[in-house]
C-alpha atoms as a PDB file:
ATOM      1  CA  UNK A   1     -70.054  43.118 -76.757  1.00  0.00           C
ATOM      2  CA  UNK A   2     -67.172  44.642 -78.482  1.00  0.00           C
ATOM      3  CA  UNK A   3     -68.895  47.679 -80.156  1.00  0.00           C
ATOM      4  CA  UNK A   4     -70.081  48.374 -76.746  1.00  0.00           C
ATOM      5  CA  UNK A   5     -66.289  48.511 -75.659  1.00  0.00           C
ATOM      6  CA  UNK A   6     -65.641  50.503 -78.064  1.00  0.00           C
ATOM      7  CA  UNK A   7     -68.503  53.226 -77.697  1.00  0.00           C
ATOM      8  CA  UNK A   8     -67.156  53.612 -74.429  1.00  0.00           C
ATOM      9  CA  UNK A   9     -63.753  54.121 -75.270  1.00  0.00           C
ATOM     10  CA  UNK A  10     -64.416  56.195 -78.168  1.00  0.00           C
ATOM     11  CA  UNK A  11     -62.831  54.026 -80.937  1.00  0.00           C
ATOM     12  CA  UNK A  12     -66.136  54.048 -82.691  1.00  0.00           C
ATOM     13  CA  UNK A  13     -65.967  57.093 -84.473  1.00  0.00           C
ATOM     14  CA  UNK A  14     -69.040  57.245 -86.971  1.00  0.00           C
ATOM     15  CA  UNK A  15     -72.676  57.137 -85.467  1.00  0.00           C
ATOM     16  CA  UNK A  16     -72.642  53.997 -88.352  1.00  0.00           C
ATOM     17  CA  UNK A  17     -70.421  51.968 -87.178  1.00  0.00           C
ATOM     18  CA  UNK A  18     -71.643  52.099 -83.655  1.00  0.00           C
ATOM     19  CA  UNK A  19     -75.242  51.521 -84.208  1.00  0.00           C
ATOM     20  CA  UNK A  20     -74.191  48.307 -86.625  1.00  0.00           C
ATOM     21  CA  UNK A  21     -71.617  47.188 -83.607  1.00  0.00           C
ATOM     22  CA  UNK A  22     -74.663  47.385 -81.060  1.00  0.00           C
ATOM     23  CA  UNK A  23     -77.061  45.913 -83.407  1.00  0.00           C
ATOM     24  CA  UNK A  24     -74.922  42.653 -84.379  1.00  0.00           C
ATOM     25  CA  UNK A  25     -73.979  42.218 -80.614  1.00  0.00           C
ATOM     26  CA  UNK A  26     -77.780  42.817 -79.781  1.00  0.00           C
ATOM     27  CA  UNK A  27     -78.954  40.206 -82.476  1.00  0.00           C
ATOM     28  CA  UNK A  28     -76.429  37.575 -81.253  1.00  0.00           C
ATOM     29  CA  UNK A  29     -77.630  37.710 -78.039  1.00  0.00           C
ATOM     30  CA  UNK A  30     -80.620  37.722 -78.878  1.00  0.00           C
ATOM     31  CA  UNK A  31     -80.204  34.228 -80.828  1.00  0.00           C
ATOM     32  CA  UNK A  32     -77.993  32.445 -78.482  1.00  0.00           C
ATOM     33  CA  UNK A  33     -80.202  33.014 -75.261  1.00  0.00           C
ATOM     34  CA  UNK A  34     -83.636  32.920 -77.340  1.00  0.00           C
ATOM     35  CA  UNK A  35     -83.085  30.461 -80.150  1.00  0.00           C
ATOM     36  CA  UNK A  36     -86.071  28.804 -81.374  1.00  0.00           C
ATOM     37  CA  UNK A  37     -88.140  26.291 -79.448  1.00  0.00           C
ATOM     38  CA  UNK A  38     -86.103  23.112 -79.565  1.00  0.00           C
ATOM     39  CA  UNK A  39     -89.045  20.141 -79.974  1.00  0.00           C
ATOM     40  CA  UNK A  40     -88.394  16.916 -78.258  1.00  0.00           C
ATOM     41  CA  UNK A  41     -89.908  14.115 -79.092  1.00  0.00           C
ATOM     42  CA  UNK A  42     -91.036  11.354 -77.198  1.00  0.00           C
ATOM     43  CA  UNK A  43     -88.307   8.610 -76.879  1.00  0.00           C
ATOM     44  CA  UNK A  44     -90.905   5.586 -78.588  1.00  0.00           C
ATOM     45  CA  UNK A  45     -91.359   7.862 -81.606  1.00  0.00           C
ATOM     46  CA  UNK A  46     -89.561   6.209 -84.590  1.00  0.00           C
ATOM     47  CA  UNK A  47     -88.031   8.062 -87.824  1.00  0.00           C
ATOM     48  CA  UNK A  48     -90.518   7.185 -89.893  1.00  0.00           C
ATOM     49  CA  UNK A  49     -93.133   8.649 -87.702  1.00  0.00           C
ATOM     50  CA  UNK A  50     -91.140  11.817 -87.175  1.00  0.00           C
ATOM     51  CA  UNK A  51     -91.015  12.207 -91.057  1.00  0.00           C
ATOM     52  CA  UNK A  52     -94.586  11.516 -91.153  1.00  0.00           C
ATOM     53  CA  UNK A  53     -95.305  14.179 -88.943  1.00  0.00           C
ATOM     54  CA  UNK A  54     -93.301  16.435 -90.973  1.00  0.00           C
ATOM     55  CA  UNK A  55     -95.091  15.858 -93.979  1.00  0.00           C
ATOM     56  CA  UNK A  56     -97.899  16.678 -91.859  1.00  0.00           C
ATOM     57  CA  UNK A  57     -96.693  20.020 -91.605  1.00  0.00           C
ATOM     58  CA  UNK A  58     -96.213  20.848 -94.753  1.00  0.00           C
ATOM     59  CA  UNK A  59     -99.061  19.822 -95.921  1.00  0.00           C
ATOM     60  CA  UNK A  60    -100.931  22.117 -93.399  1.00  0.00           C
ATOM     61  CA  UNK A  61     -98.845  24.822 -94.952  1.00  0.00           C
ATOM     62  CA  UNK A  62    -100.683  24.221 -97.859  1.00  0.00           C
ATOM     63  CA  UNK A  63    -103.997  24.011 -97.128  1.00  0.00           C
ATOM     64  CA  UNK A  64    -103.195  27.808 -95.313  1.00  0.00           C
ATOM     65  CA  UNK A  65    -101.301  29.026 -98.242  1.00  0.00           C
ATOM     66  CA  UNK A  66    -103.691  27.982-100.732  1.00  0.00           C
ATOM     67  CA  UNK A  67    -105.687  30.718-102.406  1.00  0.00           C
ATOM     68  CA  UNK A  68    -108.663  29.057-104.529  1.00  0.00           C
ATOM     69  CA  UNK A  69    -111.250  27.226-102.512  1.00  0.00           C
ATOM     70  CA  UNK A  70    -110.798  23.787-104.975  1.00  0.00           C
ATOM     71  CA  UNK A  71    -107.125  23.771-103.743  1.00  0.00           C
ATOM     72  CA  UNK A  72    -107.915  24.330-100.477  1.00  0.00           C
ATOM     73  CA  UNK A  73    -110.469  21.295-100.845  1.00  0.00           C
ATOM     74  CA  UNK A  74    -107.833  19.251-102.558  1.00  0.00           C
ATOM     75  CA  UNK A  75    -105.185  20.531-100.260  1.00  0.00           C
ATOM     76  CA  UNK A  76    -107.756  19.366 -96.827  1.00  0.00           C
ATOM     77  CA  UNK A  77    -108.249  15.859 -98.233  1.00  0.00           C
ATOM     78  CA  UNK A  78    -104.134  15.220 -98.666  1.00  0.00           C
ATOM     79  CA  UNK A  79    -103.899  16.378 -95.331  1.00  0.00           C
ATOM     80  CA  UNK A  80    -106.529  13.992 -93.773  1.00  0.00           C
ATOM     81  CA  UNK A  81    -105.113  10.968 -95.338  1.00  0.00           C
ATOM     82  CA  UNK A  82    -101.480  11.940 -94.196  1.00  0.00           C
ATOM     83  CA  UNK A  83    -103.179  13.145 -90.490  1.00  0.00           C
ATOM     84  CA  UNK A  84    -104.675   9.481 -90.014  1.00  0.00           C
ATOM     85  CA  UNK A  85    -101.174   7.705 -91.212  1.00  0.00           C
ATOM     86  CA  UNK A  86     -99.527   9.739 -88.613  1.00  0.00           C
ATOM     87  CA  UNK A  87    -102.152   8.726 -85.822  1.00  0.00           C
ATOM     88  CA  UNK A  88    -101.626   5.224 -86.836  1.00  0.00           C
ATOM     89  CA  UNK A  89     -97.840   5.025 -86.694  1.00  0.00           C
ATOM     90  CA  UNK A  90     -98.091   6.757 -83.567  1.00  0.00           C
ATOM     91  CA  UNK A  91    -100.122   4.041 -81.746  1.00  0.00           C
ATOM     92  CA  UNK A  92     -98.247   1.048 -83.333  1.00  0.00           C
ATOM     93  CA  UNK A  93     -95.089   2.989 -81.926  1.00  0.00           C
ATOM     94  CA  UNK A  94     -96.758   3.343 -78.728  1.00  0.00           C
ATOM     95  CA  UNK A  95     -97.872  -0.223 -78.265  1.00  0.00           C
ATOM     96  CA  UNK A  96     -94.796  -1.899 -79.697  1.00  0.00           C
ATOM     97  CA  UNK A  97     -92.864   0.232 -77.058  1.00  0.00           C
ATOM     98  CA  UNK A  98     -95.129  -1.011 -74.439  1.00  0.00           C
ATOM     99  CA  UNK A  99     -95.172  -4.267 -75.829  1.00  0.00           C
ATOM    100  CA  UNK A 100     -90.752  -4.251 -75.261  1.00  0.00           C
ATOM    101  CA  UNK A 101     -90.995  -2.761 -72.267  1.00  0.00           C
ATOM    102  CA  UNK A 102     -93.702  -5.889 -70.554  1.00  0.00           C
ATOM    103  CA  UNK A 103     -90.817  -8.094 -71.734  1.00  0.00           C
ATOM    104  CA  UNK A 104     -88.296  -5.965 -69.894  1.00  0.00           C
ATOM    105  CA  UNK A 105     -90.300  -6.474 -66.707  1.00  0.00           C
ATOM    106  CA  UNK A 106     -91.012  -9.909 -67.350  1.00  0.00           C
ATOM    107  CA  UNK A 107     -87.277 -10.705 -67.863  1.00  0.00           C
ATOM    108  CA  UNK A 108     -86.549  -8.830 -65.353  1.00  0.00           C
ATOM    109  CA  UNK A 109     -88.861 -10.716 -62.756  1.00  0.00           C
ATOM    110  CA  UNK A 110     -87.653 -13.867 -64.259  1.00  0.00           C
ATOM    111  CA  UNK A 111     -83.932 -12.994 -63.432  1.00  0.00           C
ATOM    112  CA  UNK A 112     -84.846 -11.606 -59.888  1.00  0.00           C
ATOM    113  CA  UNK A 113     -83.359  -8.335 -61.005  1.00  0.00           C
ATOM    114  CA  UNK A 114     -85.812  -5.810 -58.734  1.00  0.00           C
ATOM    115  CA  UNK A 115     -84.666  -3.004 -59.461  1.00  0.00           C
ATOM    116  CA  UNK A 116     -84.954  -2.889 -63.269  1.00  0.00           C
ATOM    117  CA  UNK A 117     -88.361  -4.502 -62.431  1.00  0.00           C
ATOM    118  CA  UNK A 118     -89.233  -1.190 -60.452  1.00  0.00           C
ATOM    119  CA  UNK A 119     -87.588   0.930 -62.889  1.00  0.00           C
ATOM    120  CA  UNK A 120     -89.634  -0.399 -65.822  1.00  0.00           C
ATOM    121  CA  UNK A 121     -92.655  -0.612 -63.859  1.00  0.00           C
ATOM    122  CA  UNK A 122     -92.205   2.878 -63.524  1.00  0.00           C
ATOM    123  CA  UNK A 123     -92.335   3.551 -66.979  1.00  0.00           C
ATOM    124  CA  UNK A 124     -95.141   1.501 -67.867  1.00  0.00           C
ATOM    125  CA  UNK A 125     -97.673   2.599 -65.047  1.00  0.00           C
ATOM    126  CA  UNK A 126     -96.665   6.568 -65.444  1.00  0.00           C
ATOM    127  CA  UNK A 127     -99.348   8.010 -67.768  1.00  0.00           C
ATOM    128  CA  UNK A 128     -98.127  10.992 -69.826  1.00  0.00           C
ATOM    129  CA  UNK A 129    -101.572  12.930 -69.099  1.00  0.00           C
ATOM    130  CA  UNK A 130    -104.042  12.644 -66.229  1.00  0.00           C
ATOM    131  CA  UNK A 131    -107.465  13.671 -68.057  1.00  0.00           C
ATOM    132  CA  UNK A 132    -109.964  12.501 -65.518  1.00  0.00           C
ATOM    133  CA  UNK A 133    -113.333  11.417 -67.680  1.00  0.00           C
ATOM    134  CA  UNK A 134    -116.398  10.312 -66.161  1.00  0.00           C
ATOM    135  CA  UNK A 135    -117.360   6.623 -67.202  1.00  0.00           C
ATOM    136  CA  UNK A 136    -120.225   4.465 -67.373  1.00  0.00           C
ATOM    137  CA  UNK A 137    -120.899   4.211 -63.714  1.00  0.00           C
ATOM    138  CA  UNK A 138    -120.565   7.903 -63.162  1.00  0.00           C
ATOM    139  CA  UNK A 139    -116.858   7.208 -61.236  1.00  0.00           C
ATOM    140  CA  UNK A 140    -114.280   9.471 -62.845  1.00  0.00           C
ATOM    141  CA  UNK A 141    -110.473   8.021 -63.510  1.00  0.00           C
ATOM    142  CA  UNK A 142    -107.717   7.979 -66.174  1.00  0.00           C
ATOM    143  CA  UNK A 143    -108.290   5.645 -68.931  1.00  0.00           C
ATOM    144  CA  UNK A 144    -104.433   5.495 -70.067  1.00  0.00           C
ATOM    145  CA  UNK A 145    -103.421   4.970 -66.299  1.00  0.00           C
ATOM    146  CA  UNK A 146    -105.801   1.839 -65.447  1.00  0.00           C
ATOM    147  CA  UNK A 147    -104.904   0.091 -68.718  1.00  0.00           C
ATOM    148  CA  UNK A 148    -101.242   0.771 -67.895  1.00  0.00           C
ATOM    149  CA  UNK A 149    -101.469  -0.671 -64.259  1.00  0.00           C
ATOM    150  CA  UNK A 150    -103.872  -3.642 -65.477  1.00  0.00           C
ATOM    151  CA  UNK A 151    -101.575  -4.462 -67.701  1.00  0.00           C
ATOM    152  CA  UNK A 152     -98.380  -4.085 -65.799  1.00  0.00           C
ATOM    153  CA  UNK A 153    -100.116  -6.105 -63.092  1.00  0.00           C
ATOM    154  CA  UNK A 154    -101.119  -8.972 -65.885  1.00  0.00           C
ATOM    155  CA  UNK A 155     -97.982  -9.246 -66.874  1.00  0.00           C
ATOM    156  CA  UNK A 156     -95.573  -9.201 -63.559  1.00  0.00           C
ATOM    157  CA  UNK A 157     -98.967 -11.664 -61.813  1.00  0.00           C
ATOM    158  CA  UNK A 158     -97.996 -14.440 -64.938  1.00  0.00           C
ATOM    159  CA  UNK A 159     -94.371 -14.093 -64.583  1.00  0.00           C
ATOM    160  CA  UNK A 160     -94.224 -14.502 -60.969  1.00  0.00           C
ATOM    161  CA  UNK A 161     -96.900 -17.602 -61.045  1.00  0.00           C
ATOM    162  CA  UNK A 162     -94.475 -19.590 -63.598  1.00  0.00           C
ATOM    163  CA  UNK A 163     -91.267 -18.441 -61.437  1.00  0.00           C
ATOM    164  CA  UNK A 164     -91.676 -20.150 -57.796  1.00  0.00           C
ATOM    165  CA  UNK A 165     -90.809 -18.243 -54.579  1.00  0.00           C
ATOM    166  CA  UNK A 166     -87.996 -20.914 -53.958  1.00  0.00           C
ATOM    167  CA  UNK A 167     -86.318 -20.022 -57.290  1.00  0.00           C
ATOM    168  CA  UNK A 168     -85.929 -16.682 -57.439  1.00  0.00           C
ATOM    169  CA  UNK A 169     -85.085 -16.934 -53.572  1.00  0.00           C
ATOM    170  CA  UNK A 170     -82.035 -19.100 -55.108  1.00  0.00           C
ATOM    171  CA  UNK A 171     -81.553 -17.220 -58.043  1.00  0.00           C
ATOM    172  CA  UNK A 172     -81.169 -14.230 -55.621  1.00  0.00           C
ATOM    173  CA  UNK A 173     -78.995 -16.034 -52.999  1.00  0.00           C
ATOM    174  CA  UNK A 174     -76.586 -16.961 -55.589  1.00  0.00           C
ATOM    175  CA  UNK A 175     -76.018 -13.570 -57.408  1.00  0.00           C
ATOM    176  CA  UNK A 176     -76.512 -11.242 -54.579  1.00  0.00           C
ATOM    177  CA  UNK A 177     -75.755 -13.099 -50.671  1.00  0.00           C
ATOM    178  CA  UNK A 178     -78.337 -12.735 -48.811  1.00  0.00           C
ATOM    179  CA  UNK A 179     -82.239 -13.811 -50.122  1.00  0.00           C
ATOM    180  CA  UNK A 180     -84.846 -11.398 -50.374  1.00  0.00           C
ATOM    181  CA  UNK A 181     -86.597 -11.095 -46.995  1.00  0.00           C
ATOM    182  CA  UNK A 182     -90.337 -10.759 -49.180  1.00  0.00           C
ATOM    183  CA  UNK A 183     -90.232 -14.773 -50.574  1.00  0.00           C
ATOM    184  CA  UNK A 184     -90.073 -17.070 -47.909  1.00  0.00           C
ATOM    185  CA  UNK A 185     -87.233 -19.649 -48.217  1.00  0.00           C
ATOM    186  CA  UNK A 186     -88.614 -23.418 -47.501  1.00  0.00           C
ATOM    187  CA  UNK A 187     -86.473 -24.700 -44.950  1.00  0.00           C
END
């Protein structure tokens, strides 16, 4: 905001110099308060994916920029191939981070440590999306959601049937003072 100082103090002499003061201080602005959209990715989305995904994108670039109709053709089939490797490194990423954080919860409810249980539970039974689609029996719910929850629920239901009431109630009582008031102590 110098040159703008400087218009009003008169040091700018030539209508030059003021109008490329203005337009520098205008532009700079312009770029630190509206810089590009910064993308963030999910947090389960590996490297390798990301590149994928790149590639992606430049291969869309050149089915647009491609000006005869056989490299358009030739350009659309790279692009499928690379479209259905990203799609599939997607969902492995997805379920292996699904996959680490069921063992999360399940150490978690082994150790007696509730509140990381709670916290990944969190995670897992969130759904990014809630499309609503109407199924089978004409009821409408979230496909993503139900899996998540049935499978949180599988999960915590055979961790907490091998781990007895009485030893998480000791587990607890030794690492915290007083047991949990929700497992019965056998007295």
């Amino acid at each position: 905001f110098q040159a703008f100082h400087d218009l009003l103090n008169g040091e700018g002499t030539t209508v030059e110099s003021n109008w490329k003061g203005i337009k520098e201080a205008v532009t700079s602005t312009c770029h630190e308060v509206l810089s590009h959209k910064k993308h963030h990715h999910k947090e389960w989305i590996t490297v390798d994916t990301l590149d994928k995904i790149q590639e992606r994108r430049n291969k869309k670039a050149a089915i647009n920029t491609s000006r005869t109709r056989a490299e358009k053709v030739k350009a659309q089939a790279e692009y499928t191939e690379v479209n259905k490797q990203v799609k599939r490194s997607i969902r492995t990423d997805k379920r292996k981070y699904v996959e680490d954080l069921a063992t999360t919860a399940e150490k978690a409810a082994r150790e007696g440590n509730m509140r990381q249980l709670y916290d990944t539970t969190k995670k897992l039974s969130k759904s990014p999306q809630n499309r609503t689609t109407t199924e089978k029996q004409g009821s409408q719910g979230n496909h993503q959601h139900c899996r998540a929850t049935k499978q949180v629920g599988r999960t915590l239901r055979k961790t907490l049937e091998a781990t007895s009431p009485t030893e998480l109630t000791q587990h607890r009582s030794s690492t915290q003072g007083p047991p949990n008031q929700c497992w019965p102590t056998n007295n």
